[in-house]
C-alpha atoms as a PDB file:
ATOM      1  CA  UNK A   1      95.957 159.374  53.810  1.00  0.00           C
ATOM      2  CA  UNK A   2      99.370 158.426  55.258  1.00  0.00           C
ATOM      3  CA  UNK A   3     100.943 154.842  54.435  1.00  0.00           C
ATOM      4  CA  UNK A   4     100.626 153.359  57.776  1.00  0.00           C
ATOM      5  CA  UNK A   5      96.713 153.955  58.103  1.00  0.00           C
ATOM      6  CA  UNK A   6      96.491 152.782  54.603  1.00  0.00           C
ATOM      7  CA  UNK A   7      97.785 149.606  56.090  1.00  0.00           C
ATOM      8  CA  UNK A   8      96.197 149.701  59.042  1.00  0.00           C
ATOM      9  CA  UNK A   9      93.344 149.551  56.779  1.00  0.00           C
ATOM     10  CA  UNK A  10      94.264 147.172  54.511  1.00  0.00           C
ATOM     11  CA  UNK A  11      94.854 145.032  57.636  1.00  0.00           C
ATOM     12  CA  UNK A  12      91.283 145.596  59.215  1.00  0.00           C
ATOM     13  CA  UNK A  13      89.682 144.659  55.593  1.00  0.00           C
ATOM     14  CA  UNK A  14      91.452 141.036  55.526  1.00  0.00           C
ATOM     15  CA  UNK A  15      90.514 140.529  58.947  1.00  0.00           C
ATOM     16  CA  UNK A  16      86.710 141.595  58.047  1.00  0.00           C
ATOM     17  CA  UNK A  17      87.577 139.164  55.004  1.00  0.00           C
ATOM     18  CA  UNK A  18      88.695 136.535  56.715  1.00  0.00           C
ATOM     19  CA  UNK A  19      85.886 136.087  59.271  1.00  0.00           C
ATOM     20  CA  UNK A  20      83.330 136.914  56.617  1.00  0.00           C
ATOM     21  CA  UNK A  21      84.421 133.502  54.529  1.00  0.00           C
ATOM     22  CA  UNK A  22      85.373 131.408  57.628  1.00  0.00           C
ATOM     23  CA  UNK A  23      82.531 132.716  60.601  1.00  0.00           C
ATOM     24  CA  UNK A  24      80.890 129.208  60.274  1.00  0.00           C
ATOM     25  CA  UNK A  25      84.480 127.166  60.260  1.00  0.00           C
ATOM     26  CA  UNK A  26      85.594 129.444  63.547  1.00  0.00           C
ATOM     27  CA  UNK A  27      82.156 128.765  65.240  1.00  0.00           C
ATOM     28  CA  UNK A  28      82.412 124.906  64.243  1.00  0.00           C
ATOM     29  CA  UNK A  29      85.876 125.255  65.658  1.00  0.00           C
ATOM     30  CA  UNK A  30      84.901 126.724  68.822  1.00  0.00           C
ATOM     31  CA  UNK A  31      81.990 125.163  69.820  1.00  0.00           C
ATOM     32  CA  UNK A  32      84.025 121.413  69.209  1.00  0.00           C
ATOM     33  CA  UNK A  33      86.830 123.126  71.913  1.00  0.00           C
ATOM     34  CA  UNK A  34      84.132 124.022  74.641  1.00  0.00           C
ATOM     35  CA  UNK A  35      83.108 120.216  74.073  1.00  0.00           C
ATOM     36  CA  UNK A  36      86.260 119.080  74.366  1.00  0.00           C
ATOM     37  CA  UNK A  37      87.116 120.777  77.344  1.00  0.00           C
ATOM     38  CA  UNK A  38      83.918 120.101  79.390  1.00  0.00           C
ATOM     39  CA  UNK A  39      84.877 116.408  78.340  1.00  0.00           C
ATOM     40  CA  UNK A  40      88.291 116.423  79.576  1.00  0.00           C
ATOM     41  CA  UNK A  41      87.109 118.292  82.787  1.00  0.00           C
ATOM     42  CA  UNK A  42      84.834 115.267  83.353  1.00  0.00           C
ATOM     43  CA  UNK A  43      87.386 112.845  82.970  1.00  0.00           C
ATOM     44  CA  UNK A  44      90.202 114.590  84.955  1.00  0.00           C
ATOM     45  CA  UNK A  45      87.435 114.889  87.793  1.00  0.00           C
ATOM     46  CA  UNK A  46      85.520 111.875  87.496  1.00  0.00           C
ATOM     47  CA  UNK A  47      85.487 109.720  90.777  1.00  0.00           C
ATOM     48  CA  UNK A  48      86.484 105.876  90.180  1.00  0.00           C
ATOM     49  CA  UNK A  49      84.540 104.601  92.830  1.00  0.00           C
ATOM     50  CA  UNK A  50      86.350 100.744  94.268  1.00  0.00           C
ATOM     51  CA  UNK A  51      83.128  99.612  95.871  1.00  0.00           C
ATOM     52  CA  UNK A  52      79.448 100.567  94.940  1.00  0.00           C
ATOM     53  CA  UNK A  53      76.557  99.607  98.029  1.00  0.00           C
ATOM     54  CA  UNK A  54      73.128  98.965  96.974  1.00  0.00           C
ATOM     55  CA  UNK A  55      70.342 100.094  98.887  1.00  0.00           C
ATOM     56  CA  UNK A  56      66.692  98.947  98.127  1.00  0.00           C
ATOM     57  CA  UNK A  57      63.484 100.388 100.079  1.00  0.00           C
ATOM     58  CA  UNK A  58      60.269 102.371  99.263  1.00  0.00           C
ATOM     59  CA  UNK A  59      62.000 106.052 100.436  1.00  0.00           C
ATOM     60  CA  UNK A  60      65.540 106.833  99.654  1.00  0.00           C
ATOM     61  CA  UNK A  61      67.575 107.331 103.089  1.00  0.00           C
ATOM     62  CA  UNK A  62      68.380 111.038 104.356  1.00  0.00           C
ATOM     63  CA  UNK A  63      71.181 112.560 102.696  1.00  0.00           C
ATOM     64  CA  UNK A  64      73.029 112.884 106.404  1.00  0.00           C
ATOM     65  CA  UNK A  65      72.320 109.006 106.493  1.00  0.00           C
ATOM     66  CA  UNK A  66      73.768 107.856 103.535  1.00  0.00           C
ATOM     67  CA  UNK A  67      76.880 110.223 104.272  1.00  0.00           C
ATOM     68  CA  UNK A  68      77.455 108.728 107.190  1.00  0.00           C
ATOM     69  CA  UNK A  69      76.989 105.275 105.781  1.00  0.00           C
ATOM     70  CA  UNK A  70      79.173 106.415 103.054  1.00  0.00           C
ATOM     71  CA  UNK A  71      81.931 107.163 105.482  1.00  0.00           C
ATOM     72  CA  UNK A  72      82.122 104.119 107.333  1.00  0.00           C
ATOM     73  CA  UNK A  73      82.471 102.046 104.400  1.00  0.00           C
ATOM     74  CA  UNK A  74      85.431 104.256 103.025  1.00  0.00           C
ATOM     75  CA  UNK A  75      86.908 104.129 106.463  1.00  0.00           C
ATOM     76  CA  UNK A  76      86.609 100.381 106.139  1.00  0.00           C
ATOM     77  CA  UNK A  77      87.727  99.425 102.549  1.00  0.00           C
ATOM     78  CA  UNK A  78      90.286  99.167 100.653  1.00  0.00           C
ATOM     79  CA  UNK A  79      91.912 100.648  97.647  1.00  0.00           C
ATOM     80  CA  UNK A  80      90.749  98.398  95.047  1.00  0.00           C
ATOM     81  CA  UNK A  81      91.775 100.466  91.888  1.00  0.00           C
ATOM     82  CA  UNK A  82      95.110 101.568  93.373  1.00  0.00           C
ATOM     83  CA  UNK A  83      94.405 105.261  92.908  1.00  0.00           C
ATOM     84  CA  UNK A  84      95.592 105.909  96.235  1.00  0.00           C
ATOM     85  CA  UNK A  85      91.562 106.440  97.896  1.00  0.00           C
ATOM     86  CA  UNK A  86      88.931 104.635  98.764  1.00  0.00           C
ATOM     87  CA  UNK A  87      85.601 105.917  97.427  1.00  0.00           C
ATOM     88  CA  UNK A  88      82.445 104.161  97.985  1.00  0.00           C
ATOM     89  CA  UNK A  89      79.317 105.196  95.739  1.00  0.00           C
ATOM     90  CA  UNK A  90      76.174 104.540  97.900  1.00  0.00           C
ATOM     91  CA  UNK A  91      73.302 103.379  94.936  1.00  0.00           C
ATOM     92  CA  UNK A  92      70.088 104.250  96.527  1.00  0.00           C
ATOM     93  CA  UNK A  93      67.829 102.656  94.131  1.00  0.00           C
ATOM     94  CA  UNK A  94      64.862 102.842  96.252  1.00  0.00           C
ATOM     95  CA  UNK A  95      61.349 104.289  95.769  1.00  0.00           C
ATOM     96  CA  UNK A  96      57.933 104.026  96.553  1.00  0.00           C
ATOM     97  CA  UNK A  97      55.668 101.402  94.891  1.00  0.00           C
ATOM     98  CA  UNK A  98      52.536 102.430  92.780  1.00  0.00           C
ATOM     99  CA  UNK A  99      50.205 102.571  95.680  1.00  0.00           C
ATOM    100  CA  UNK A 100      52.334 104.273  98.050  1.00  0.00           C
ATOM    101  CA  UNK A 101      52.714 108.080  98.484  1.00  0.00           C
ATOM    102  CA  UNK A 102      55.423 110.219  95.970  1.00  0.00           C
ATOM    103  CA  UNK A 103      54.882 108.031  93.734  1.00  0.00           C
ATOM    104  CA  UNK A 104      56.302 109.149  90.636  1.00  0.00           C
ATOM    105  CA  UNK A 105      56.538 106.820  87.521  1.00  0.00           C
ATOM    106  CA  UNK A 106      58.555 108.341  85.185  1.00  0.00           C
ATOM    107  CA  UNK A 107      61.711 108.121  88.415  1.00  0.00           C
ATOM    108  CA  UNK A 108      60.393 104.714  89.147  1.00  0.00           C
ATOM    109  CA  UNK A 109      61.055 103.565  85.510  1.00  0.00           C
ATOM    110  CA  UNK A 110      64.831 105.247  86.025  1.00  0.00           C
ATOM    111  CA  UNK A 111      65.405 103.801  89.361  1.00  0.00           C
ATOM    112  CA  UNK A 112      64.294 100.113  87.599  1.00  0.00           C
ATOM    113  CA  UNK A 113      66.615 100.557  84.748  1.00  0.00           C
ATOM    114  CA  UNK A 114      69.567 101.806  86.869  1.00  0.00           C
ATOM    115  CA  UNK A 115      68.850  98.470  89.307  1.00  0.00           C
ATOM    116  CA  UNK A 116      68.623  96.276  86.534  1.00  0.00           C
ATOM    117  CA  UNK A 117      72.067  97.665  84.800  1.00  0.00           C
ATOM    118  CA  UNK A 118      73.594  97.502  88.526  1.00  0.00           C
ATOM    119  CA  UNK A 119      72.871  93.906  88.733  1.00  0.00           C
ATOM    120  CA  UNK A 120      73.370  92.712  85.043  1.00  0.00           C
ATOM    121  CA  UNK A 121      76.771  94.527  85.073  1.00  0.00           C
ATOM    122  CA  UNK A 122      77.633  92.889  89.058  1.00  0.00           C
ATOM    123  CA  UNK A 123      78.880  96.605  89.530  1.00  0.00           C
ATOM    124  CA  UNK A 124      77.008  96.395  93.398  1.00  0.00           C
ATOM    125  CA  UNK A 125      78.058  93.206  95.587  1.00  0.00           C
ATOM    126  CA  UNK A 126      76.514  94.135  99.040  1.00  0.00           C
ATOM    127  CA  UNK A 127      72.729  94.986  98.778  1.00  0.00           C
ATOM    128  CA  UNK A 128      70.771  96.409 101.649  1.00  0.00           C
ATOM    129  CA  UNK A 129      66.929  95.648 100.861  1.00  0.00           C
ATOM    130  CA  UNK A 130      63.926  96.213 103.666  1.00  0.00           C
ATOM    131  CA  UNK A 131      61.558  93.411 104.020  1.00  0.00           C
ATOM    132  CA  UNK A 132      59.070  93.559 100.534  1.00  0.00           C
ATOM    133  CA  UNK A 133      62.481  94.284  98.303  1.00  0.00           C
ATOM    134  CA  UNK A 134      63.226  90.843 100.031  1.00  0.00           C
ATOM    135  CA  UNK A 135      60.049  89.526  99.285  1.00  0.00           C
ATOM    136  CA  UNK A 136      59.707  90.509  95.628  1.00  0.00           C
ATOM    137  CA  UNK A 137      63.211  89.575  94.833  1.00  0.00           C
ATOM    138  CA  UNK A 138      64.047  86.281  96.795  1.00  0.00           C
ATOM    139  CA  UNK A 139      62.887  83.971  93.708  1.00  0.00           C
ATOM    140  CA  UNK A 140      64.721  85.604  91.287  1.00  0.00           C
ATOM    141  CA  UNK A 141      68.217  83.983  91.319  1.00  0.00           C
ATOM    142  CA  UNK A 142      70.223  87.323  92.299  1.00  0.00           C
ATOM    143  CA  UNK A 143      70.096  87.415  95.880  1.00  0.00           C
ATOM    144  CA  UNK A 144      70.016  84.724  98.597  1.00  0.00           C
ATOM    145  CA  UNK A 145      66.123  82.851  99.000  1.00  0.00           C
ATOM    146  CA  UNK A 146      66.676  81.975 102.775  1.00  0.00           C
ATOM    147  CA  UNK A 147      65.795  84.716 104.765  1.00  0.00           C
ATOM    148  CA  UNK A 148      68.994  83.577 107.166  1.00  0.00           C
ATOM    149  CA  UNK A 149      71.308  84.724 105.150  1.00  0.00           C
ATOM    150  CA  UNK A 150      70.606  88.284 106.210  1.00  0.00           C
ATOM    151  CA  UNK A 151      71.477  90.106 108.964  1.00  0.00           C
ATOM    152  CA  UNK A 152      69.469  93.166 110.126  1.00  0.00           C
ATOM    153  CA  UNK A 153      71.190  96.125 109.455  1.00  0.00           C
ATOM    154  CA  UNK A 154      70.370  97.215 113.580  1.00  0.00           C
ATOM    155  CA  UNK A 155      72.540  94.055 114.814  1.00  0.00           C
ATOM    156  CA  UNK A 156      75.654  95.448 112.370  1.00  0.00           C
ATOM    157  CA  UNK A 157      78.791  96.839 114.139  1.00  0.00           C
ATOM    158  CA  UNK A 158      79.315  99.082 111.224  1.00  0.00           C
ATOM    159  CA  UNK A 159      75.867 100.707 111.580  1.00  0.00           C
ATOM    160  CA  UNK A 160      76.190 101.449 114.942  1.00  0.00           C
ATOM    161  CA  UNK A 161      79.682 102.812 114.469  1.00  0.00           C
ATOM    162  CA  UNK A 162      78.041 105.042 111.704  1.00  0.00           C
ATOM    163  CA  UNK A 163      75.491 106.652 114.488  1.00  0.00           C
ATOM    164  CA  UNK A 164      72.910 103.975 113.498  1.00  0.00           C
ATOM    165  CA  UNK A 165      71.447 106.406 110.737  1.00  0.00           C
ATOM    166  CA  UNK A 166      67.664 106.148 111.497  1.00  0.00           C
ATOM    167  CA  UNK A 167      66.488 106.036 107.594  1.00  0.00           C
ATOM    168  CA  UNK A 168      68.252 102.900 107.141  1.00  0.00           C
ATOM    169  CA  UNK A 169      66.995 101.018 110.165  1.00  0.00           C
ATOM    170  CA  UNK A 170      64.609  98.754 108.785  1.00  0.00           C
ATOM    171  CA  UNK A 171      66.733  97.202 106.402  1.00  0.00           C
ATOM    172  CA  UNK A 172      68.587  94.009 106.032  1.00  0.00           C
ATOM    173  CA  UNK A 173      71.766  93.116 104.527  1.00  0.00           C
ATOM    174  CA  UNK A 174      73.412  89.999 101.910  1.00  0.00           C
ATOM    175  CA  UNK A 175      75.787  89.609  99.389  1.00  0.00           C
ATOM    176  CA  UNK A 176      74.537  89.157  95.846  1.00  0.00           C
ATOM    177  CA  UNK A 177      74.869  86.083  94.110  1.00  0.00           C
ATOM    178  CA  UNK A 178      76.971  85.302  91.479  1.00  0.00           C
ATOM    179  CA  UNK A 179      76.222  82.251  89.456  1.00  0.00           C
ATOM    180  CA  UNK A 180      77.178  80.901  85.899  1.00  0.00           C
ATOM    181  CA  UNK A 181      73.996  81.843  84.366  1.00  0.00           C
ATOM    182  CA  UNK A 182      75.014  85.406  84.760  1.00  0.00           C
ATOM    183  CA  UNK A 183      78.229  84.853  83.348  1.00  0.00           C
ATOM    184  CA  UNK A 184      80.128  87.308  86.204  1.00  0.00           C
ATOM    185  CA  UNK A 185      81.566  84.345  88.094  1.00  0.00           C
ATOM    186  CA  UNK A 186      83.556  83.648  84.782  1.00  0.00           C
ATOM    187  CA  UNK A 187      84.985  87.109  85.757  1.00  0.00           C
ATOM    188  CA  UNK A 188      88.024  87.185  87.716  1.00  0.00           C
ATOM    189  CA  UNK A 189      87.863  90.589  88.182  1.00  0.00           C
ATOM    190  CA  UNK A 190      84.771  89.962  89.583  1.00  0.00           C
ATOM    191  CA  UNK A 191      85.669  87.185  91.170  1.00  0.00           C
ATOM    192  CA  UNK A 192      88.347  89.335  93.359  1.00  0.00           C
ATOM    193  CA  UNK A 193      85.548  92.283  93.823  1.00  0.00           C
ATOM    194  CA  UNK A 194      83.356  89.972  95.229  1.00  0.00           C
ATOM    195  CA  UNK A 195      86.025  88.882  97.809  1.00  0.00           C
ATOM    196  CA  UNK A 196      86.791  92.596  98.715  1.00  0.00           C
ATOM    197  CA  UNK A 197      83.438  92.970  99.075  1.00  0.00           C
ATOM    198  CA  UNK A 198      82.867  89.984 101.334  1.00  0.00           C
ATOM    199  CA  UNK A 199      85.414  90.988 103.516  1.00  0.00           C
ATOM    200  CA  UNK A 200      84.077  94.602 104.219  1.00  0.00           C
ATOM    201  CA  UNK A 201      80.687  93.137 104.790  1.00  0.00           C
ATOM    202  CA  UNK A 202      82.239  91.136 107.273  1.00  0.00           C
ATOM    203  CA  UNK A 203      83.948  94.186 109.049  1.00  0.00           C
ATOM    204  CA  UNK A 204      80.236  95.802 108.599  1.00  0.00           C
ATOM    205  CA  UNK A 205      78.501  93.291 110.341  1.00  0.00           C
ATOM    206  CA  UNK A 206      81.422  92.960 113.229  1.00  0.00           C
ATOM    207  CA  UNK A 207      82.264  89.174 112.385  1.00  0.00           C
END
């Protein structure tokens, strides 16, 4: 046998030697890169939304109608985190009650938990609710009691600018409120989101 294929292998064997002792390190090693790259894809193309818009109902609106919804608000606001866009995340948290049809409780329970982290958090300031949302909610402290205080989404400027999206025509529209008890009016970033906030609703309404 000639010196170089003796190398070649001697070469081949400490390769075969090398993955034979370390397989499980190189597999540990490999699977923590694909996790680190899916993360920093995430990150890199993660949207930071500057306003999110609550909607509350018993059927979610059409995809078309939230789009266009969507649009008008981003056409409207303003860049609140400085990254140079506006972005508006439209939080349909609405779903059909218990006796209703579709039904489902296991996305009921998700669409509760998301609503409840959306208002503990204050990450939603303009809510769009249809008349029971109103109804069960009014008492609770988080949005305004007197029915006055809303407008109806149909008599908004903004709506009809949007094409007056049919799926969202029974609705109504308030700010939240933001009291002491929650702790969020201690916050003044919070304090300037809700002002951003009131203002678009304002341009939304046509005041």
């Amino acid at each position: 046998m000639k010196k170089k294929e003796l190398l070649s292998e001697e070469k081949k064997k400490k390769i075969e030697n090398f993955f034979y002792y370390y397989k499980f390190h190189v597999l540990i090693g490999a699977f923590i890169l694909f996790f680190v790259i899916i993360f920093i894809r995430d990150m890199v193309t993660k949207i930071d939304y500057d306003y999110s818009i609550a909607f509350l109902g018993d059927y979610s609106m059409t995809e078309e109608d939230s789009q266009a919804l969507q649009t008008w608000f981003e056409e409207h606001g303003e860049d609140l985190n400085g990254d140079g866009q506006v972005h508006v995340q439209i939080s349909d948290y609405s779903c059909p009650d218990e006796e209703d049809d579709g039904f489902d409780p296991q996305v009921f329970a998700a669409m509760q938990t998301r609503f409840i982290v959306d208002v503990q958090e204050g990450t939603s300031m303009i809510f769009f609710m249809n008349e029971e949302n109103y109804e069960e909610y009014k008492d609770q402290g988080v949005f305004p009691e007197n029915e006055e205080d809303y407008v109806s989404i149909q008599e908004c400027q903004g709506y009809k600018d949007a094409g007056s999206p049919q799926s969202a025509s029974e609705y109504k529209v308030a700010l939240r409120i933001i009291d002491g008890e929650s702790g969020l009016s201690e916050k003044e970033e919070i304090q300037d989101y809700y002002s951003a906030n009131e203002k678009l609703l304002q341009a939304f309404i046509g005041e």
